[in-house]
Protein backbone atom coordinates (compact mmCIF):
# COMPACT_ATOMS: atom_id res chain seq x y z
CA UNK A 1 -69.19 39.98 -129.92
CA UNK A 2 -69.43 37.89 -127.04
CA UNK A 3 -68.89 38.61 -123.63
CA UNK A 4 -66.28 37.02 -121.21
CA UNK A 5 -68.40 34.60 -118.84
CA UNK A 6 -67.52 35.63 -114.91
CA UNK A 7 -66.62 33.04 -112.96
CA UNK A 8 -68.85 32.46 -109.99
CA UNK A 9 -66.07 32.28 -106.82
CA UNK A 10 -67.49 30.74 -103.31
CA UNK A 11 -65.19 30.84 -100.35
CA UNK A 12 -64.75 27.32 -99.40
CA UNK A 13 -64.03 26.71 -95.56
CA UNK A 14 -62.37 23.37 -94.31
CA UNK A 15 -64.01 21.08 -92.22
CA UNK A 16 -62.52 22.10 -88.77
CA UNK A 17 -62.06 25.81 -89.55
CA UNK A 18 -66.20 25.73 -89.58
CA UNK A 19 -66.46 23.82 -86.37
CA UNK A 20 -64.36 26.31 -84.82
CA UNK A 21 -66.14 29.66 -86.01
CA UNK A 22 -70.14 27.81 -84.88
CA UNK A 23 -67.71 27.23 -81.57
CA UNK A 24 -66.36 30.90 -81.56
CA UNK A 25 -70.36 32.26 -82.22
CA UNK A 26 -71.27 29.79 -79.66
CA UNK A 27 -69.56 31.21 -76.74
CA UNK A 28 -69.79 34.61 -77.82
CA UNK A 29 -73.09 34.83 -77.58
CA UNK A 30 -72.84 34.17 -73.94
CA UNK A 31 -70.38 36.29 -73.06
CA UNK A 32 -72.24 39.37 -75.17
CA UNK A 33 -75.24 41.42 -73.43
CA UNK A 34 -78.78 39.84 -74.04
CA UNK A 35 -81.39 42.87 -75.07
CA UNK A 36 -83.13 42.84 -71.81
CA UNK A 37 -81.70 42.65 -68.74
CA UNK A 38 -83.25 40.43 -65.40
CA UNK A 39 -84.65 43.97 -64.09
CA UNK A 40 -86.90 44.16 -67.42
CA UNK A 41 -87.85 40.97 -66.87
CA UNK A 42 -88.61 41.01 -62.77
CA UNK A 43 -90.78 44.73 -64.24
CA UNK A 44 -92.82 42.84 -66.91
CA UNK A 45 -93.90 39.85 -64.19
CA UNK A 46 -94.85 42.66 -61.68
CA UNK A 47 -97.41 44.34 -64.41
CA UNK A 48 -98.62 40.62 -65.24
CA UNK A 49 -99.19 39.84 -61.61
CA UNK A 50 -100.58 43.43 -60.82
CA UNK A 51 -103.14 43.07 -64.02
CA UNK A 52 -104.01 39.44 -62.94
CA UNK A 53 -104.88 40.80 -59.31
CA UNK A 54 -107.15 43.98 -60.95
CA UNK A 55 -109.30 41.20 -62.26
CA UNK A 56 -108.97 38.95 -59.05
CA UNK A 57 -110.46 42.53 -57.07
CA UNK A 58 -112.87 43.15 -59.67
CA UNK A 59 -114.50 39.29 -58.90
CA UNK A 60 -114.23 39.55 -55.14
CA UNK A 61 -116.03 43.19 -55.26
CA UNK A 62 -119.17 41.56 -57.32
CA UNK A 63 -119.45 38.78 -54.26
CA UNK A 64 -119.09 41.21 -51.80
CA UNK A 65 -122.80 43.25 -53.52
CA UNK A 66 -124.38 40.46 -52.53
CA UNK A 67 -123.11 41.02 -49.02
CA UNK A 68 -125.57 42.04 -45.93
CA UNK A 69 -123.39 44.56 -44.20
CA UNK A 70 -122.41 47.65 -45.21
CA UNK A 71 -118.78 48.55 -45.00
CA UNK A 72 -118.64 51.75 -43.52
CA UNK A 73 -121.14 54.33 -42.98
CA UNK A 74 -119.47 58.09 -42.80
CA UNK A 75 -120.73 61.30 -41.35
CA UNK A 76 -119.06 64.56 -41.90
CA UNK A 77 -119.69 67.74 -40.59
CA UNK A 78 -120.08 71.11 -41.94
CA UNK A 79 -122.02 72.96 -39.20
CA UNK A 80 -120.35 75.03 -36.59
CA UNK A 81 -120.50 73.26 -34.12
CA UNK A 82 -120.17 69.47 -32.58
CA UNK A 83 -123.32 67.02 -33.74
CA UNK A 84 -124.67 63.83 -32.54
CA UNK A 85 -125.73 61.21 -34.85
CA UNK A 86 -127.69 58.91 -33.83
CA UNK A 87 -128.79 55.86 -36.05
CA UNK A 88 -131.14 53.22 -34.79
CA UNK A 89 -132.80 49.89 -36.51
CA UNK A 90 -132.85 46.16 -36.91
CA UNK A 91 -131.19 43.83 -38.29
CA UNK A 92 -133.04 40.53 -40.27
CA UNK A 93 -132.70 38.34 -36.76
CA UNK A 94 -134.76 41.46 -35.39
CA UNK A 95 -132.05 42.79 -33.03
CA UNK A 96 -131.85 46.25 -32.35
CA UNK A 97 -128.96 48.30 -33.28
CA UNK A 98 -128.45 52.22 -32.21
CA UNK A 99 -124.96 53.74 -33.00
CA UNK A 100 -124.37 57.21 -31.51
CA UNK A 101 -121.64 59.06 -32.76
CA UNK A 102 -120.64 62.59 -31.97
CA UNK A 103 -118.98 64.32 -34.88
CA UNK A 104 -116.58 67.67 -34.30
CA UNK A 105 -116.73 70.72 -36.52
CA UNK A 106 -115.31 69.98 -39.56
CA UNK A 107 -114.68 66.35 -38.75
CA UNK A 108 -115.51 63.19 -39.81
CA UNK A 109 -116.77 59.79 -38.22
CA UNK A 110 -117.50 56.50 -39.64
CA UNK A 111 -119.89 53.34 -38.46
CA UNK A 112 -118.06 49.90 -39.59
CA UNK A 113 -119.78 46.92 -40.58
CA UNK A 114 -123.33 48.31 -40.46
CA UNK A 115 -126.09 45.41 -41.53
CA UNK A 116 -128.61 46.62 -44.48
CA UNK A 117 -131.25 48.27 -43.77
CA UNK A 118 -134.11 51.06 -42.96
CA UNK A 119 -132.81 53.03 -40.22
CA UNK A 120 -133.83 56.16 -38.34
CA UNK A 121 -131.49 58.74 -37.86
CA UNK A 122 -131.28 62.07 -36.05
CA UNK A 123 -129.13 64.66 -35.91
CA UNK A 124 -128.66 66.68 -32.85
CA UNK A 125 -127.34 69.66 -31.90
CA UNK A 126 -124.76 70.71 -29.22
CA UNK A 127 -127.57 72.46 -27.27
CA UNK A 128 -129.58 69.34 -27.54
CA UNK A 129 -131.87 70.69 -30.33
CA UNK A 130 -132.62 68.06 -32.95
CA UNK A 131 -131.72 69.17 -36.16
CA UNK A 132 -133.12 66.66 -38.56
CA UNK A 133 -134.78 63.53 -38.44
CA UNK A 134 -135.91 60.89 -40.59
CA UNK A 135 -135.90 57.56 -42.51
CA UNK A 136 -132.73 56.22 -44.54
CA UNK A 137 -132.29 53.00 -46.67
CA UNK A 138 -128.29 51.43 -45.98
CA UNK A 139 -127.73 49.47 -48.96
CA UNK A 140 -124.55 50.40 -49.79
CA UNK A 141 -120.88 52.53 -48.56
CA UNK A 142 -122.06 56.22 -48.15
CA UNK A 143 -120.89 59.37 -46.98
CA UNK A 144 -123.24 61.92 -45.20
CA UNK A 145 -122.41 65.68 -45.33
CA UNK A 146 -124.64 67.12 -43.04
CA UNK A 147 -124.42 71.14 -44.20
CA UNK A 148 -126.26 73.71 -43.04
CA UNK A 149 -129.57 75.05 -45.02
């Protein structure tokens, strides 16, 4: 027994009825929505530029090690009353520098721009009673919490 062989039908399109459906896709696709929008777009540069300036920091913070002043130099205060803090030393040109600061209860003072070095501090007391004193090496930002023993 054999078995009717199917005809194979295609769907034959004229000439111009082709160039007119590639013309009707053509200007569809502009009038359709594209899958992301200019705001996606203007959000996806920001995280580029904002990763591209983390490295940028990350470069300019290594030079900056290498630096001979110190940032900033912070005393806080934990006693109960006012101190005086009193930081003296020299520089590499051998000038003297002495900052005096006087820090409130429960405040907090900083020193900008302090060149690296040995200093010696001292800590006084509202009754003018010195409180501590001694040798510090500056090589780097710090914080101070002066706290009662």
């Amino acid at each position: 027994m054999k078995l009717p062989i199917k005809e194979k039908r295609t769907l034959l399109i004229s000439y111009p009825s082709r160039a007119y459906l590639t013309l009707f896709f053509f200007f569809t696709s502009f009038i359709t929505y594209c899958q992301s929008d200019i705001d996606k777009i203007l959000k996806g540069g920001e995280i580029l530029v904002n990763g591209l300036s983390f490295l940028k920091k990350d470069k300019s913070e290594t030079k900056e090690t290498n630096s001979k002043i110190i940032e900033s130099v912070c005393i806080k205060n934990k006693l109960a009353d006012k101190i005086t803090f009193i930081i003296s030393g020299k520089d590499l040109e051998d000038n003297i520098i002495k900052k005096e600061m006087v820090v409130q209860k429960d405040g907090k003072e900083c020193i900008f721009e302090l060149p690296k070095g040995i200093y010696t501090y001292e800590i006084v007391l509202a009754n003018k009673e010195v409180y501590k004193k001694g040798e510090y090496k500056f090589n780097e930002e710090i914080t101070i919490t002066v706290k009662p023993d």
